[in-house]
Protein backbone atom coordinates (compact mmCIF):
# COMPACT_ATOMS: atom_id res chain seq x y z
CA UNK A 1 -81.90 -8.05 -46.97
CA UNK A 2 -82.35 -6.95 -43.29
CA UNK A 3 -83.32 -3.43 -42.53
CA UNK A 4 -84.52 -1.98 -39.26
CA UNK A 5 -85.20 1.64 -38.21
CA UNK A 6 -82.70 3.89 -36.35
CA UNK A 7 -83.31 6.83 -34.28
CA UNK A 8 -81.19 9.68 -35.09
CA UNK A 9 -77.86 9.77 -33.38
CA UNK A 10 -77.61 5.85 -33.01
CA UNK A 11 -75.62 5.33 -36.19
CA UNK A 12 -71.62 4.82 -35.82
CA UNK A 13 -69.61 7.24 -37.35
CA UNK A 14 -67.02 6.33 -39.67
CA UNK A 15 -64.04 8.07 -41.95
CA UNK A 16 -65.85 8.19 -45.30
CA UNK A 17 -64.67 10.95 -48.32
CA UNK A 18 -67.41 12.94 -47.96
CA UNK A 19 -68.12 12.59 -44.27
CA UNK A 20 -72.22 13.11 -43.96
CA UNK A 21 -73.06 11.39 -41.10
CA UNK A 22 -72.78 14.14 -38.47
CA UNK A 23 -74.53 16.12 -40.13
CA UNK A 24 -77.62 13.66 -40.99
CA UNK A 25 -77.32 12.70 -37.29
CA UNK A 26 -77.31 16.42 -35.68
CA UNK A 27 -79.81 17.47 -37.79
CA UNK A 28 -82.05 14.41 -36.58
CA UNK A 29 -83.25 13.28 -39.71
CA UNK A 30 -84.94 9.96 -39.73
CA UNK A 31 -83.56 6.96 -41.74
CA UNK A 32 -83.57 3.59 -42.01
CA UNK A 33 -80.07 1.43 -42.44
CA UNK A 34 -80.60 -1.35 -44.88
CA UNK A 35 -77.97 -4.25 -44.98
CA UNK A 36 -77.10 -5.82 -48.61
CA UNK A 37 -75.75 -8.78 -49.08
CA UNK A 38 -73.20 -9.21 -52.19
CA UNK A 39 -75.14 -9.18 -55.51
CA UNK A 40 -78.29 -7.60 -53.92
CA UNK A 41 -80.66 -4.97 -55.40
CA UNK A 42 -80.53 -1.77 -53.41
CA UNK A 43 -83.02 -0.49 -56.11
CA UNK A 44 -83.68 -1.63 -59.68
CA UNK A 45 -83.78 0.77 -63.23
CA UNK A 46 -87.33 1.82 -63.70
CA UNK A 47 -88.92 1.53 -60.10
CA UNK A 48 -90.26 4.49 -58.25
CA UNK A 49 -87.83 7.19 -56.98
CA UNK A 50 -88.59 8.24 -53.50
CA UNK A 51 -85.38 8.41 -51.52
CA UNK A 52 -81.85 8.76 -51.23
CA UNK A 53 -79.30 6.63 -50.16
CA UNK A 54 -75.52 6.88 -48.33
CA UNK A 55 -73.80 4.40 -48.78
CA UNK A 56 -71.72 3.96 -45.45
CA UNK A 57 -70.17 0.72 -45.54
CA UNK A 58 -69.39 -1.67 -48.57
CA UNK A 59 -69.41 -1.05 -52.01
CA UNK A 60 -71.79 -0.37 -54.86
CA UNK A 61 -72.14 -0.85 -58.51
CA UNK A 62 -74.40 1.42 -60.57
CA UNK A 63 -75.78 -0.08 -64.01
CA UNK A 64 -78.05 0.75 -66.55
CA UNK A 65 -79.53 -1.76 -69.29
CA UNK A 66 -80.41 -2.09 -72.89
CA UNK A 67 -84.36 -2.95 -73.68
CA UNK A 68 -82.55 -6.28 -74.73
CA UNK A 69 -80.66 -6.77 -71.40
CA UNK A 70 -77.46 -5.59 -71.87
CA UNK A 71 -75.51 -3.87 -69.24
CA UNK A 72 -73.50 -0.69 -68.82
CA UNK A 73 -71.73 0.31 -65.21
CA UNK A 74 -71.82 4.06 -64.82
CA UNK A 75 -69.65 4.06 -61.27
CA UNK A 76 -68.37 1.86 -58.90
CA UNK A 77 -69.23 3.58 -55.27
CA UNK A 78 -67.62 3.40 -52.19
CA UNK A 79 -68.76 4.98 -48.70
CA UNK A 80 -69.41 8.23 -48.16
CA UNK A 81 -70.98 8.77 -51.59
CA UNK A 82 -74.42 9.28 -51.87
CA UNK A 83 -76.61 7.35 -54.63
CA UNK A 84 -80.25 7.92 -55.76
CA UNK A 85 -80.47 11.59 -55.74
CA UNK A 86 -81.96 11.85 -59.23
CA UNK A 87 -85.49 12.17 -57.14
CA UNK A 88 -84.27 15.81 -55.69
CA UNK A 89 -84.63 17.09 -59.28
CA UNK A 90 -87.98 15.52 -60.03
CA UNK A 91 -86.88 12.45 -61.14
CA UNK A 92 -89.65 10.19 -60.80
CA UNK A 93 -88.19 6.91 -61.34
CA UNK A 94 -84.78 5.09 -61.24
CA UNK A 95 -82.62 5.62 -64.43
CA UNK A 96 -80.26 2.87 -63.12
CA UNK A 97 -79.55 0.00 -60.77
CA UNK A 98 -78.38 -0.29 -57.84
CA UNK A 99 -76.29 -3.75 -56.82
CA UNK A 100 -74.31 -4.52 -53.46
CA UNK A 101 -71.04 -5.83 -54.88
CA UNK A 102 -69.55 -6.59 -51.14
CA UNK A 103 -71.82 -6.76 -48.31
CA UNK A 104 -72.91 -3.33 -47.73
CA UNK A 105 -74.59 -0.85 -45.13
CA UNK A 106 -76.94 1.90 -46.47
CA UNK A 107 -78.33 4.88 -45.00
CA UNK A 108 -82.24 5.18 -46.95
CA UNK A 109 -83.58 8.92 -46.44
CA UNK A 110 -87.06 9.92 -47.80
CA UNK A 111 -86.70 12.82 -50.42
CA UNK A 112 -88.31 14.86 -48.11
CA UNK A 113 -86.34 14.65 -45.20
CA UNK A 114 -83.20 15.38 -47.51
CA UNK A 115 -84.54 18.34 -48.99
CA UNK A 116 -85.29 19.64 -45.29
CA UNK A 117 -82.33 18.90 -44.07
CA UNK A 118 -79.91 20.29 -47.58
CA UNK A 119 -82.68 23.49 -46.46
CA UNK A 120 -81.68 23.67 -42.66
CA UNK A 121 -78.18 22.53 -42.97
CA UNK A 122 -75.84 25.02 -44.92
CA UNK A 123 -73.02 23.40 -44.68
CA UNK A 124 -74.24 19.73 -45.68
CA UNK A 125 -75.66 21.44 -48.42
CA UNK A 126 -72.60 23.31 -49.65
CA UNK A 127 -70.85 19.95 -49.31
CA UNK A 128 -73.89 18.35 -50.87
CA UNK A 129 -73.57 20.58 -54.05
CA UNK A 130 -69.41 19.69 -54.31
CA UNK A 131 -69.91 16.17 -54.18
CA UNK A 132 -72.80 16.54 -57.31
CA UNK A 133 -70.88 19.03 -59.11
CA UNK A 134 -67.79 16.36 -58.88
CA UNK A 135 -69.54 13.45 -59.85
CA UNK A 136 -71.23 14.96 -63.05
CA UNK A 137 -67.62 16.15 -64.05
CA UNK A 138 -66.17 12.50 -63.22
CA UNK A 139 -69.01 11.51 -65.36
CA UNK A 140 -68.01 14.14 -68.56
CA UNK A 141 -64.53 12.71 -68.07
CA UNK A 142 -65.92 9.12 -68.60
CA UNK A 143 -67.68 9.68 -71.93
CA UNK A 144 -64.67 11.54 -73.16
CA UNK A 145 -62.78 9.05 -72.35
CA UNK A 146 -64.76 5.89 -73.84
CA UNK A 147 -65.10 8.53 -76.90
CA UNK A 148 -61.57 9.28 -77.98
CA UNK A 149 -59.14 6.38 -75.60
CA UNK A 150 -57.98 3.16 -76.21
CA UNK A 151 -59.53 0.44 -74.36
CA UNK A 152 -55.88 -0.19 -72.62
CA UNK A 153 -56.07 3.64 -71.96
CA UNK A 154 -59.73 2.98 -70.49
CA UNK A 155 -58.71 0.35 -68.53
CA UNK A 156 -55.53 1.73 -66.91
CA UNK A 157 -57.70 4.95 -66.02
CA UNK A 158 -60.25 3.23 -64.65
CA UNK A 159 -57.94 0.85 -62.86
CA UNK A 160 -56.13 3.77 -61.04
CA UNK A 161 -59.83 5.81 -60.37
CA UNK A 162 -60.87 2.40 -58.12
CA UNK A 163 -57.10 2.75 -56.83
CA UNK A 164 -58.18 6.46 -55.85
CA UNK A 165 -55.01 7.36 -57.81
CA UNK A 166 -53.94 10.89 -56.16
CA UNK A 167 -56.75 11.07 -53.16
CA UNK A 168 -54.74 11.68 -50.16
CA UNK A 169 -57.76 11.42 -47.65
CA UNK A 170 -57.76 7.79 -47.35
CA UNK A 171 -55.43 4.72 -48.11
CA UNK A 172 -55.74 3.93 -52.04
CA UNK A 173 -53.31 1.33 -54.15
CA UNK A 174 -55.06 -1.83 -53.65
CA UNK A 175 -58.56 -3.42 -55.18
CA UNK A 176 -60.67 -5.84 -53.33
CA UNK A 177 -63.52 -7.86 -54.79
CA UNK A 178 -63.64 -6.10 -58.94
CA UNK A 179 -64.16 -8.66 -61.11
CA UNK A 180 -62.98 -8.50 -64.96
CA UNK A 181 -66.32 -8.99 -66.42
CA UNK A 182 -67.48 -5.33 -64.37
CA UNK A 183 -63.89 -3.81 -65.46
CA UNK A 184 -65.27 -4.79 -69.23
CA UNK A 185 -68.71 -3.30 -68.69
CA UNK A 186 -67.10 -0.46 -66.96
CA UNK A 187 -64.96 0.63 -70.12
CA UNK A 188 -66.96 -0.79 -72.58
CA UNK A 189 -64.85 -4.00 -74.12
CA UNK A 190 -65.19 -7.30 -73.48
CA UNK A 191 -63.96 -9.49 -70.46
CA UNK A 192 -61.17 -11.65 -72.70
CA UNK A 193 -59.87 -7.91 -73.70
CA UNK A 194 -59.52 -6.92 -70.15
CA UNK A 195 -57.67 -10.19 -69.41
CA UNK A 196 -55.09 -9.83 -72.30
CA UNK A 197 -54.56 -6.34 -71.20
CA UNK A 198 -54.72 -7.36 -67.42
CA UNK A 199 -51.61 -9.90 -67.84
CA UNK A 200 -49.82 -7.22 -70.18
CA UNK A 201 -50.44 -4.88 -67.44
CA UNK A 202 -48.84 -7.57 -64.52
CA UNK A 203 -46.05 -8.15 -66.78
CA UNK A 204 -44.87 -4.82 -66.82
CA UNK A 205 -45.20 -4.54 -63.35
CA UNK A 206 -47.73 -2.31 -63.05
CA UNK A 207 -50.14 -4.16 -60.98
CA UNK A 208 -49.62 -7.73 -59.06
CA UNK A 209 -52.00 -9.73 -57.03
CA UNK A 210 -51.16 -9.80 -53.53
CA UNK A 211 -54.09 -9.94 -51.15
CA UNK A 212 -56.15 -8.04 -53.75
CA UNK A 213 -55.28 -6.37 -56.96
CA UNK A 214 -52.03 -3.94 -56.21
CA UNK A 215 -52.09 -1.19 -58.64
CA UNK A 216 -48.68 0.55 -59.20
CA UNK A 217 -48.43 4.49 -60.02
CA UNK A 218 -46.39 3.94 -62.81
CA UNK A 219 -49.55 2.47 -64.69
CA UNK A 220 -50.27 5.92 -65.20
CA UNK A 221 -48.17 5.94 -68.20
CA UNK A 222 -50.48 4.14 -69.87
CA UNK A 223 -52.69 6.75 -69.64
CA UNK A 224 -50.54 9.47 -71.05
CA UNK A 225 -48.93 7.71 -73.45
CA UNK A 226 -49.85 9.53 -76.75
């Protein structure tokens, strides 16, 4: 892991969903960019909460495990979301963890220099507050989902959610580097279930492998189908 300190203003911008970075970067609040290479730790379940991170380039898996080791993925992230913000609220130490799943860039910002800036900023703070209120209703959606679908229901909703089935602020369709084994702990089945459903799914055309996993709309049906 390489991570060097950045004045403010030095970081590049780029076109994330929720767009931060100007703001972090007008507001000069001081960071430090951490690289992460694939499988790497950006923090692990149970360690100290301090900061927050912004995930700017790359991708992230969040996970949470059993006492006897088994694992659960709560979200898959992708840049422009923010992760670790549990230690805003008083959260004192990590309820999950944190793993690169492509090499990624992170933005690290000590809990108090985010809860100047979300004081001083309005609107990064208004935008702040959308993003939280969205992820905790993505996350409602989840356990109602694992509660009352299918596993091939689960799986084709989860499949298009990666896709960013419906987001019209970025390119979505295709799936780079998600393996079947996080799809299973992602939906909560196992990794030959997601395979037999996988090939069902190609079959009908709904997805096809073509420089990365292809989802088609139509696998929405799936999903609605009573």
């Amino acid at each position: 892991m390489n991570h060097t300190k950045k004045k403010p203003g030095t970081v590049p911008k780029t076109q994330v969903v929720f767009n931060a970075q100007a703001f972090l970067d007008s507001a000069g609040v001081e960071r430090t960019i951490k690289q992460f290479q694939k499988g790497e730790v950006a923090y692990a379940q149970g360690v100290a909460a301090k900061n927050v991170m912004y995930l700017q380039k790359g991708g992230i898996k969040l996970s949470v495990f059993s006492a006897a080791g088994k694992e659960g993925v709560v979200a898959i992230l992708e840049p422009g979301h923010f992760f670790g913000e549990g230690c805003l609220a008083g959260q004192t130490v990590r309820m999950a963890t944190a793993v690169a799943i492509i090499p990624s860039t992170v933005l690290v910002i000590e809990k108090r220099e985010m809860l100047k800036v979300l004081h001083e900023q309005h609107d990064l703070s208004d935008r702040f507050i959308t993003f939280m209120l969205a992820r905790n209703i993505r996350i409602e959606e989840d356990l109602v989902d694992q509660l009352f679908n299918s596993s091939e229901k689960r799986l084709a909703r989860t499949l298009l959610l990666l896709a960013r089935y419906g987001k019209e602020d970025q390119p979505h369709g295709v799936l780079h580097q998600i393996s079947q084994e996080t799809l299973a702990e992602m939906i909560g089945t196992t990794r030959s279930r997601v395979n037999f459903f996988m090939n069902k799914f190609r079959k009908l055309g709904f997805i096809k492998y073509n420089g990365g996993l292809q989802i088609n709309t139509s696998l929405l049906s799936v999903v609605l189908h009573d």
